[in-house]
Protein backbone atom coordinates (compact mmCIF):
# COMPACT_ATOMS: atom_id res chain seq x y z
CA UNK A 1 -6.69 14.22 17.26
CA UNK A 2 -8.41 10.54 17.80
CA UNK A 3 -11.88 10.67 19.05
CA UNK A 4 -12.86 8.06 21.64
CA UNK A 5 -15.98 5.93 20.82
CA UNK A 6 -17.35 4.19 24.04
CA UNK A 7 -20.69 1.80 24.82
CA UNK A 8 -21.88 0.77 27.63
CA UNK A 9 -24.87 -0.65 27.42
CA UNK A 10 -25.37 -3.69 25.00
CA UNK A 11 -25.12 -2.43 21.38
CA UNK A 12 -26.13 -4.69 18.47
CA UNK A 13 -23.65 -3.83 15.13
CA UNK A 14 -25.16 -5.83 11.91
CA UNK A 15 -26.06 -5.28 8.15
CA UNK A 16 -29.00 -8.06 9.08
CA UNK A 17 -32.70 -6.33 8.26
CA UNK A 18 -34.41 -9.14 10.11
CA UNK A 19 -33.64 -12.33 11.42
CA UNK A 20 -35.17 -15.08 8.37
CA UNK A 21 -33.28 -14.63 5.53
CA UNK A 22 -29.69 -14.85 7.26
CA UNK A 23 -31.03 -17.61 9.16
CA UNK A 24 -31.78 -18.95 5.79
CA UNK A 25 -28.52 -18.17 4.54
CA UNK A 26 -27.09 -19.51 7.34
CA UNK A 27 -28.13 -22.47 6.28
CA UNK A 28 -27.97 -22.39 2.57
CA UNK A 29 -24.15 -21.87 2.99
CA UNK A 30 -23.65 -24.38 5.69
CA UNK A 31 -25.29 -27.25 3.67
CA UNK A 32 -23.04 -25.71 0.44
CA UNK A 33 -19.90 -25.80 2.34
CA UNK A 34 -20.84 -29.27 4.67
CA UNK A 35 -18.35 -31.57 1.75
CA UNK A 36 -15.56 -29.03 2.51
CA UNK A 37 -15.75 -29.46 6.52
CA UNK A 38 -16.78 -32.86 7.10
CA UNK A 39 -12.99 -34.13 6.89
CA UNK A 40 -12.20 -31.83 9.86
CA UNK A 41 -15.35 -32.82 11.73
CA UNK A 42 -14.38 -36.18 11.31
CA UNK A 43 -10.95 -35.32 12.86
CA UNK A 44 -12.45 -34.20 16.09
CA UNK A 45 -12.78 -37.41 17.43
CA UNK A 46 -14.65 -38.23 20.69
CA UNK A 47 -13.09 -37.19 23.82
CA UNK A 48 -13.87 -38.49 27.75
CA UNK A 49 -13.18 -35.06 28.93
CA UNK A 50 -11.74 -31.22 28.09
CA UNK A 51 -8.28 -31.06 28.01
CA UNK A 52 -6.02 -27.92 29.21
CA UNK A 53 -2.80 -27.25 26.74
CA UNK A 54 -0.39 -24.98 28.35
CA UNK A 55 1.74 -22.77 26.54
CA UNK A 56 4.81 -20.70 28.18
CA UNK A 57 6.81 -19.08 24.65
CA UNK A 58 10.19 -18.92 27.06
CA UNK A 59 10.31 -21.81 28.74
CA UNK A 60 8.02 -24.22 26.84
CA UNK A 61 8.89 -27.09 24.26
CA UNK A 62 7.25 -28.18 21.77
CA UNK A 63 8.16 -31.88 22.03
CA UNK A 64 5.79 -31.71 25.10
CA UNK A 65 2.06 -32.23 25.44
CA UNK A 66 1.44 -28.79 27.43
CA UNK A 67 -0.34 -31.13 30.29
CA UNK A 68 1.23 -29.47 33.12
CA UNK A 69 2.35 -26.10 33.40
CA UNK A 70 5.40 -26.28 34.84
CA UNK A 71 8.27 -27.77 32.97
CA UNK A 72 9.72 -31.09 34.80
CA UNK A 73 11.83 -32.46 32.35
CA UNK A 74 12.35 -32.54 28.80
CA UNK A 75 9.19 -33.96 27.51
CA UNK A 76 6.91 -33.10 30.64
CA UNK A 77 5.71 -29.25 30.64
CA UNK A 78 4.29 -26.71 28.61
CA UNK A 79 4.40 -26.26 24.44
CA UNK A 80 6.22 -23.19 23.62
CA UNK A 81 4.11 -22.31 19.84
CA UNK A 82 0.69 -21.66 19.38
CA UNK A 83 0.54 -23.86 16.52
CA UNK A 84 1.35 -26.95 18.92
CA UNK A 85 -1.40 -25.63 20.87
CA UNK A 86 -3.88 -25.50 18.38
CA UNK A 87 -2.41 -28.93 17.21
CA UNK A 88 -3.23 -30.54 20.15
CA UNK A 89 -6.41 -29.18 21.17
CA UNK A 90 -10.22 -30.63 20.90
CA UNK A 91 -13.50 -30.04 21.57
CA UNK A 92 -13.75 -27.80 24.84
CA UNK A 93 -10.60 -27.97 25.58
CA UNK A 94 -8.87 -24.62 27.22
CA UNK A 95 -5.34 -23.13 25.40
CA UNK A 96 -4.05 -21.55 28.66
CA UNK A 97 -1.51 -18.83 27.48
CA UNK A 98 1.56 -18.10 30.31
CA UNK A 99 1.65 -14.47 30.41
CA UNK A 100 5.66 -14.39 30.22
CA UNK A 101 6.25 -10.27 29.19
CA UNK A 102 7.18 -11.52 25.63
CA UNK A 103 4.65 -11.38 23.04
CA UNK A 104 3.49 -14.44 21.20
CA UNK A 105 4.63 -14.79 17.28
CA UNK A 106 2.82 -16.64 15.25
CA UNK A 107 -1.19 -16.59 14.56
CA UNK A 108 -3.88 -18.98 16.14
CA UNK A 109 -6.19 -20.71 13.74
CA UNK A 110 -9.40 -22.27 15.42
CA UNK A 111 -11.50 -24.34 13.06
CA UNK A 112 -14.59 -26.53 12.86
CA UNK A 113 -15.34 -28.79 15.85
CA UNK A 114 -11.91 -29.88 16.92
CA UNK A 115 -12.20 -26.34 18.35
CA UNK A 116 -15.12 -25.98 19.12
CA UNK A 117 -16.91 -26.55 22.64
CA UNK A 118 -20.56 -26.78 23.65
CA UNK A 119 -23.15 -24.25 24.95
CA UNK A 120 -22.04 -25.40 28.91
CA UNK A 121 -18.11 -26.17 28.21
CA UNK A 122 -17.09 -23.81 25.88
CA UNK A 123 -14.02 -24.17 24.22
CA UNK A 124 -11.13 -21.52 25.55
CA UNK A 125 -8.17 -19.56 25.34
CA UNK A 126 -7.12 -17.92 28.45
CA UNK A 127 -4.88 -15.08 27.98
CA UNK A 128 -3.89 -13.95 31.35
CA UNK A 129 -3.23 -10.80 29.77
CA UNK A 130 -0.35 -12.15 27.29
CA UNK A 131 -0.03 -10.45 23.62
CA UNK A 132 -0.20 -12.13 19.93
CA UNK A 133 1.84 -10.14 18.08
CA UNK A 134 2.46 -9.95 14.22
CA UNK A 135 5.45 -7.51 14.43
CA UNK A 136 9.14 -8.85 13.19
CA UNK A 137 12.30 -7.11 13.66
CA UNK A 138 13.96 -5.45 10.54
CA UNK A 139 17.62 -6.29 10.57
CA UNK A 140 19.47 -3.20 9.97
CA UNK A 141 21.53 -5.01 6.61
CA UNK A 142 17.84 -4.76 4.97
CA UNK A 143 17.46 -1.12 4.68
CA UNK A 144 19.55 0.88 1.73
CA UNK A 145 19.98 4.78 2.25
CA UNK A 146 18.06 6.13 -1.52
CA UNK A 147 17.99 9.84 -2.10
CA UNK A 148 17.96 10.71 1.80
CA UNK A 149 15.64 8.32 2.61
CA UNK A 150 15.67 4.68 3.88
CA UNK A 151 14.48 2.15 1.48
CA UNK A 152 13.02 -1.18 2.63
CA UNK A 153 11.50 -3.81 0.07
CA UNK A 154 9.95 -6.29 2.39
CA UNK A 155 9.05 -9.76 0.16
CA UNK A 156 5.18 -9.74 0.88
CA UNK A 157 3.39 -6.66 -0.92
CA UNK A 158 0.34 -5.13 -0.50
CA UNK A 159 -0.08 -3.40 2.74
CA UNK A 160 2.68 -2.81 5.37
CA UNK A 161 3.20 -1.25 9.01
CA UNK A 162 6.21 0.30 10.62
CA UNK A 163 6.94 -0.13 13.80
CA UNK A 164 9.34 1.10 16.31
CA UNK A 165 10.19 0.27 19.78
CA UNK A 166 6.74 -1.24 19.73
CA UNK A 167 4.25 1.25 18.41
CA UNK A 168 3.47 2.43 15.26
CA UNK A 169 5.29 4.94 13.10
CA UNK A 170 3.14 8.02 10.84
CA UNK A 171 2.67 7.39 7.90
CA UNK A 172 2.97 10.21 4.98
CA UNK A 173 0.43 8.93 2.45
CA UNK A 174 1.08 10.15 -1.03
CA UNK A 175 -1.84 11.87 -3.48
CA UNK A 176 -3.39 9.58 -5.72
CA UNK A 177 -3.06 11.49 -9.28
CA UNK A 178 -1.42 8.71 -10.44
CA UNK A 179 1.81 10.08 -11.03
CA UNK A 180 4.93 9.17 -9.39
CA UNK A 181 5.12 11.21 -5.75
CA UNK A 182 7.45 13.34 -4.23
CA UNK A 183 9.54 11.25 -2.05
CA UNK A 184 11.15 14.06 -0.88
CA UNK A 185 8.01 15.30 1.07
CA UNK A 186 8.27 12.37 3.48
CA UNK A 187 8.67 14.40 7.07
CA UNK A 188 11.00 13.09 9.25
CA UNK A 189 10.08 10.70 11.49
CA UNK A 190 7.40 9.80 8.67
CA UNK A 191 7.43 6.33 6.34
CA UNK A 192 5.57 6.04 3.01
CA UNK A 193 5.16 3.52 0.27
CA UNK A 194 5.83 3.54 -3.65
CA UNK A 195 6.18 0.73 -5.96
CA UNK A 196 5.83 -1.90 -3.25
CA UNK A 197 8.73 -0.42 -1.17
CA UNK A 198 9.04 1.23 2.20
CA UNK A 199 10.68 4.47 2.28
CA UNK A 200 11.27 5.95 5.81
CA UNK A 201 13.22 9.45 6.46
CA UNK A 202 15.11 9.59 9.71
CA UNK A 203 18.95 11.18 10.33
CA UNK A 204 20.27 8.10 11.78
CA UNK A 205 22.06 5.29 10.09
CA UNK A 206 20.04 2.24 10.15
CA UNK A 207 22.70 -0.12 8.45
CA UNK A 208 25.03 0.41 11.19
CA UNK A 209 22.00 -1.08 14.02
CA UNK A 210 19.28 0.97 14.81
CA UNK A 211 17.22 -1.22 17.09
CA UNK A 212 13.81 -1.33 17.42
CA UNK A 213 12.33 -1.33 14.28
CA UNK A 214 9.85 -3.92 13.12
CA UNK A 215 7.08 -4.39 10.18
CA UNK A 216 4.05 -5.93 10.34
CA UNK A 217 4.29 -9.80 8.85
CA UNK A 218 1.08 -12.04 9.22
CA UNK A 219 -1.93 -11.06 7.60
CA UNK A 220 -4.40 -11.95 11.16
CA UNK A 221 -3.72 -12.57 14.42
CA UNK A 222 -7.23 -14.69 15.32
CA UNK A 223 -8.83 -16.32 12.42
CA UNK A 224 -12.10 -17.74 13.35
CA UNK A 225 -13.94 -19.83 10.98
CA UNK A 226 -16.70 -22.33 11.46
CA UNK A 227 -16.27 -22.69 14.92
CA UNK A 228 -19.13 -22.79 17.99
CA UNK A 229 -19.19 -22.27 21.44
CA UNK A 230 -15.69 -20.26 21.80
CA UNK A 231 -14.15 -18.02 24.60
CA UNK A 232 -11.72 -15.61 24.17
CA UNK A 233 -10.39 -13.92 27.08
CA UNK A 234 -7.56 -11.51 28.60
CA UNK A 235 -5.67 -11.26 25.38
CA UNK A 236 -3.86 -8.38 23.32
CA UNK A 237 -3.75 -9.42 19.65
CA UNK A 238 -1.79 -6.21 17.96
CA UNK A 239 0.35 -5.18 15.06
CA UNK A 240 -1.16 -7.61 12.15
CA UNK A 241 -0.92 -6.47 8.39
CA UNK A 242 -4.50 -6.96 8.31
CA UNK A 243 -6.74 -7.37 11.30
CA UNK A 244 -6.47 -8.47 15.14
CA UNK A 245 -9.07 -10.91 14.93
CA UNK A 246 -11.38 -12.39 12.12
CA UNK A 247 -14.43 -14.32 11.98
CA UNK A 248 -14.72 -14.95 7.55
CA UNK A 249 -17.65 -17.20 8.17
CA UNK A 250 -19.96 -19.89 10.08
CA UNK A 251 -19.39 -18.78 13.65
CA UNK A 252 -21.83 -19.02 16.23
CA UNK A 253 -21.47 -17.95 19.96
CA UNK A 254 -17.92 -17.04 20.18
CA UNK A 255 -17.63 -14.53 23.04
CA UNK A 256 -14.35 -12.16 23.75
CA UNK A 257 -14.03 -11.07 26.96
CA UNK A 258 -11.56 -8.26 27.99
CA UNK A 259 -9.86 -8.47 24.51
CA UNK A 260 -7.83 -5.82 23.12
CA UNK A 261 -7.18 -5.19 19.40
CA UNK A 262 -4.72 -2.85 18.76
CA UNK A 263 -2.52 -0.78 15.94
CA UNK A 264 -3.70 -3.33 13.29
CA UNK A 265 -2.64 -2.58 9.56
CA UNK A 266 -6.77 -2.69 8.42
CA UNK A 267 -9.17 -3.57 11.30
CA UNK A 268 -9.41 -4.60 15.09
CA UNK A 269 -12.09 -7.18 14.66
CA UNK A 270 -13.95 -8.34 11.55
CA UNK A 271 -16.94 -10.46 11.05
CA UNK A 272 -17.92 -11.84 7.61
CA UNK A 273 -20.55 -14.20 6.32
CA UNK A 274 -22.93 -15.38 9.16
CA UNK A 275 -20.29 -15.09 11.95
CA UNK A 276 -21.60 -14.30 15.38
CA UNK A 277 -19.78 -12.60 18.37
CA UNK A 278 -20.39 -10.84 21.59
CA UNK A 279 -18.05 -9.10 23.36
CA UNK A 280 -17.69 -7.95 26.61
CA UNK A 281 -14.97 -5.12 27.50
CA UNK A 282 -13.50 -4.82 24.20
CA UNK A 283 -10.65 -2.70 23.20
CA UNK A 284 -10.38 -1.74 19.14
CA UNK A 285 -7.75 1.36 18.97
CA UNK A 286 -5.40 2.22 16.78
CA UNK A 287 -6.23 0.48 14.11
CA UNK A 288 -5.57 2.05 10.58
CA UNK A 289 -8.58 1.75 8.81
CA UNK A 290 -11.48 0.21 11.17
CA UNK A 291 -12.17 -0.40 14.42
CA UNK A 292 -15.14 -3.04 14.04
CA UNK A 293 -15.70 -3.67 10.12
CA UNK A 294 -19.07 -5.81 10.23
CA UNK A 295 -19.49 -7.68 6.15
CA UNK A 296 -22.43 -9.37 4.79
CA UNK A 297 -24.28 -10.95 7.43
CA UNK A 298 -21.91 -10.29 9.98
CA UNK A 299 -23.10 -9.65 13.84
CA UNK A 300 -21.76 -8.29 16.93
CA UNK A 301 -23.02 -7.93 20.68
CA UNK A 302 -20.75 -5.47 22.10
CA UNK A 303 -20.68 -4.51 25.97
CA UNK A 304 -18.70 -2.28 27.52
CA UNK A 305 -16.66 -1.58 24.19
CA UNK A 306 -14.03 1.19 23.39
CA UNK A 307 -13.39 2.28 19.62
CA UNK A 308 -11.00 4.76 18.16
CA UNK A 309 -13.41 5.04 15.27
CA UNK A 310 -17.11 4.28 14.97
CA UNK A 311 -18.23 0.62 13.65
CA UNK A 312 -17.99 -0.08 9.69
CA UNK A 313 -20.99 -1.57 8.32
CA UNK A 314 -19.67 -2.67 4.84
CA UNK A 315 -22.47 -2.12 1.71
């Protein structure tokens, strides 16, 4: 049974005590880590005025400049990645995502002050209600029938999701005694993992084309880091091995707005270090292990939020 956690009213989520010593912290890590950043501040450049980079991932082109919507001809119209986007955007500019029915592969990476805004021209990505999804198809040539079972040894280790038509399969999670588990008690329907494979028990033959089945492959779908002054809005970031969207360190009024984080392999949302977010209608469900996982001086404003399990506040 999953148990609905809602807030209305403003709720404050933090491991902070009081406000001094992570403002001093703050500060201590920002001066440590200043050598490390000033190449991309540098980068930013000066701009006249804030930009808007369209992106359209079926009928876009990356040799473009995403200055007009609309494609006119073969270099005039939108970009069709998010990593030409993110390429070509500065401070406040707006990454205006075409809600085209197909998710989005591929993460978005916002850092420093080429993507950053200011407190009265933020800098934006407009969703329109478009998804960012991790998920990649399995081709049915990768799976190898073992014992009854479907066996699937995906390259990248560590932690995995299963996904069919779209949404998330059970997973049968084995004791930990440290010996070597009973494959066999996999139910149908059910995947589980041993020795860095995939095993998965269903009566169809998946070598001969079962479609719809996918596995999680990028590790976040937002990565925030050292960014200030950013708006998220009217996005669906889901099915990441990790987490929707993460904030490791150094962010500072970054505001989500109608964002949904969904059927993530770890956790919806995640703030680390001195990162800084409120959120306003905010969707974390499904996701495996949290739905909000605050770390060290971590802080979120949340309004209006809906969690399928209560916020982690990590010791």
């Amino acid at each position: 049974m999953t148990h609905s956690h809602t807030v209305s009213d403003t709720v404050r989520f933090t491991r902070r005590a009081y406000l001094a010593p992570c403002t001093l912290t703050a500060l201590a890590l920002l001066l440590a880590l200043l050598p490390a950043l000033l190449p991309a501040l540098l980068l930013s450049g000066t701009r006249a005025a804030a930009a808007t980079i369209y992106v359209d991932n079926l009928r876009g082109r990356d040799i473009c400049r995403g200055t007009v919507s609309e494609p006119i001809d073969r270099a005039s119209g939108p970009v069709r990645t998010l990593d030409r986007a993110v390429a070509l955007a500065g401070p406040s500019d707006t990454i205006h995502l075409a809600n085209t029915g197909r998710p989005y592969a591929g993460d978005l990476r916002l850092f420093g002050r080429r993507h950053s805004g200011i407190a009265t021209l933020p800098f934006r990505v407009v969703g329109n209600g478009a998804v960012i999804s991790g998920a990649k198809p399995v081709p049915s040539a990768a799976w190898r029938s073992v014992g009854g079972l479907w066996q699937l040894a995906p390259r990248r280790k560590g932690r995995f999701l299963l996904l069919r038509d779209g949404k998330p399969l059970p997973r049968h999670t084995f004791p930990r005694n440290g010996g070597a588990p009973k494959l066999e008690a996999i139910p149908d329907g059910h995947w589980g993992v041993w020795n860095g494979k995939i095993y998965y028990r269903t009566i169809e033959l998946l070598d001969t084309g079962v479609a719809g089945l996918a596995i999680a492959t990028g590790d976040c779908g937002i990565t925030l880091f050292a960014v200030r002054h950013v708006q998220i809005e009217n996005l669906v970031v889901q099915h990441w091995r990790l987490d929707g969207i993460s904030a490791p360190g150094l962010c500072f009024d970054v505001v989500l707005k109608n964002v949904v984080c969904r059927e993530n392999g770890r956790a919806g949302l995640v703030l680390s270090g001195t990162s800084q977010v409120r959120a306003e209608t905010l969707q974390l469900t499904g996701n495996l292990e949290h739905s909000l996982l605050i770390e060290d001086y971590g802080l979120a404003d949340v309004v209006d939020g809906k969690f399928s399990k209560p916020p982690t506040l990590s010791p």
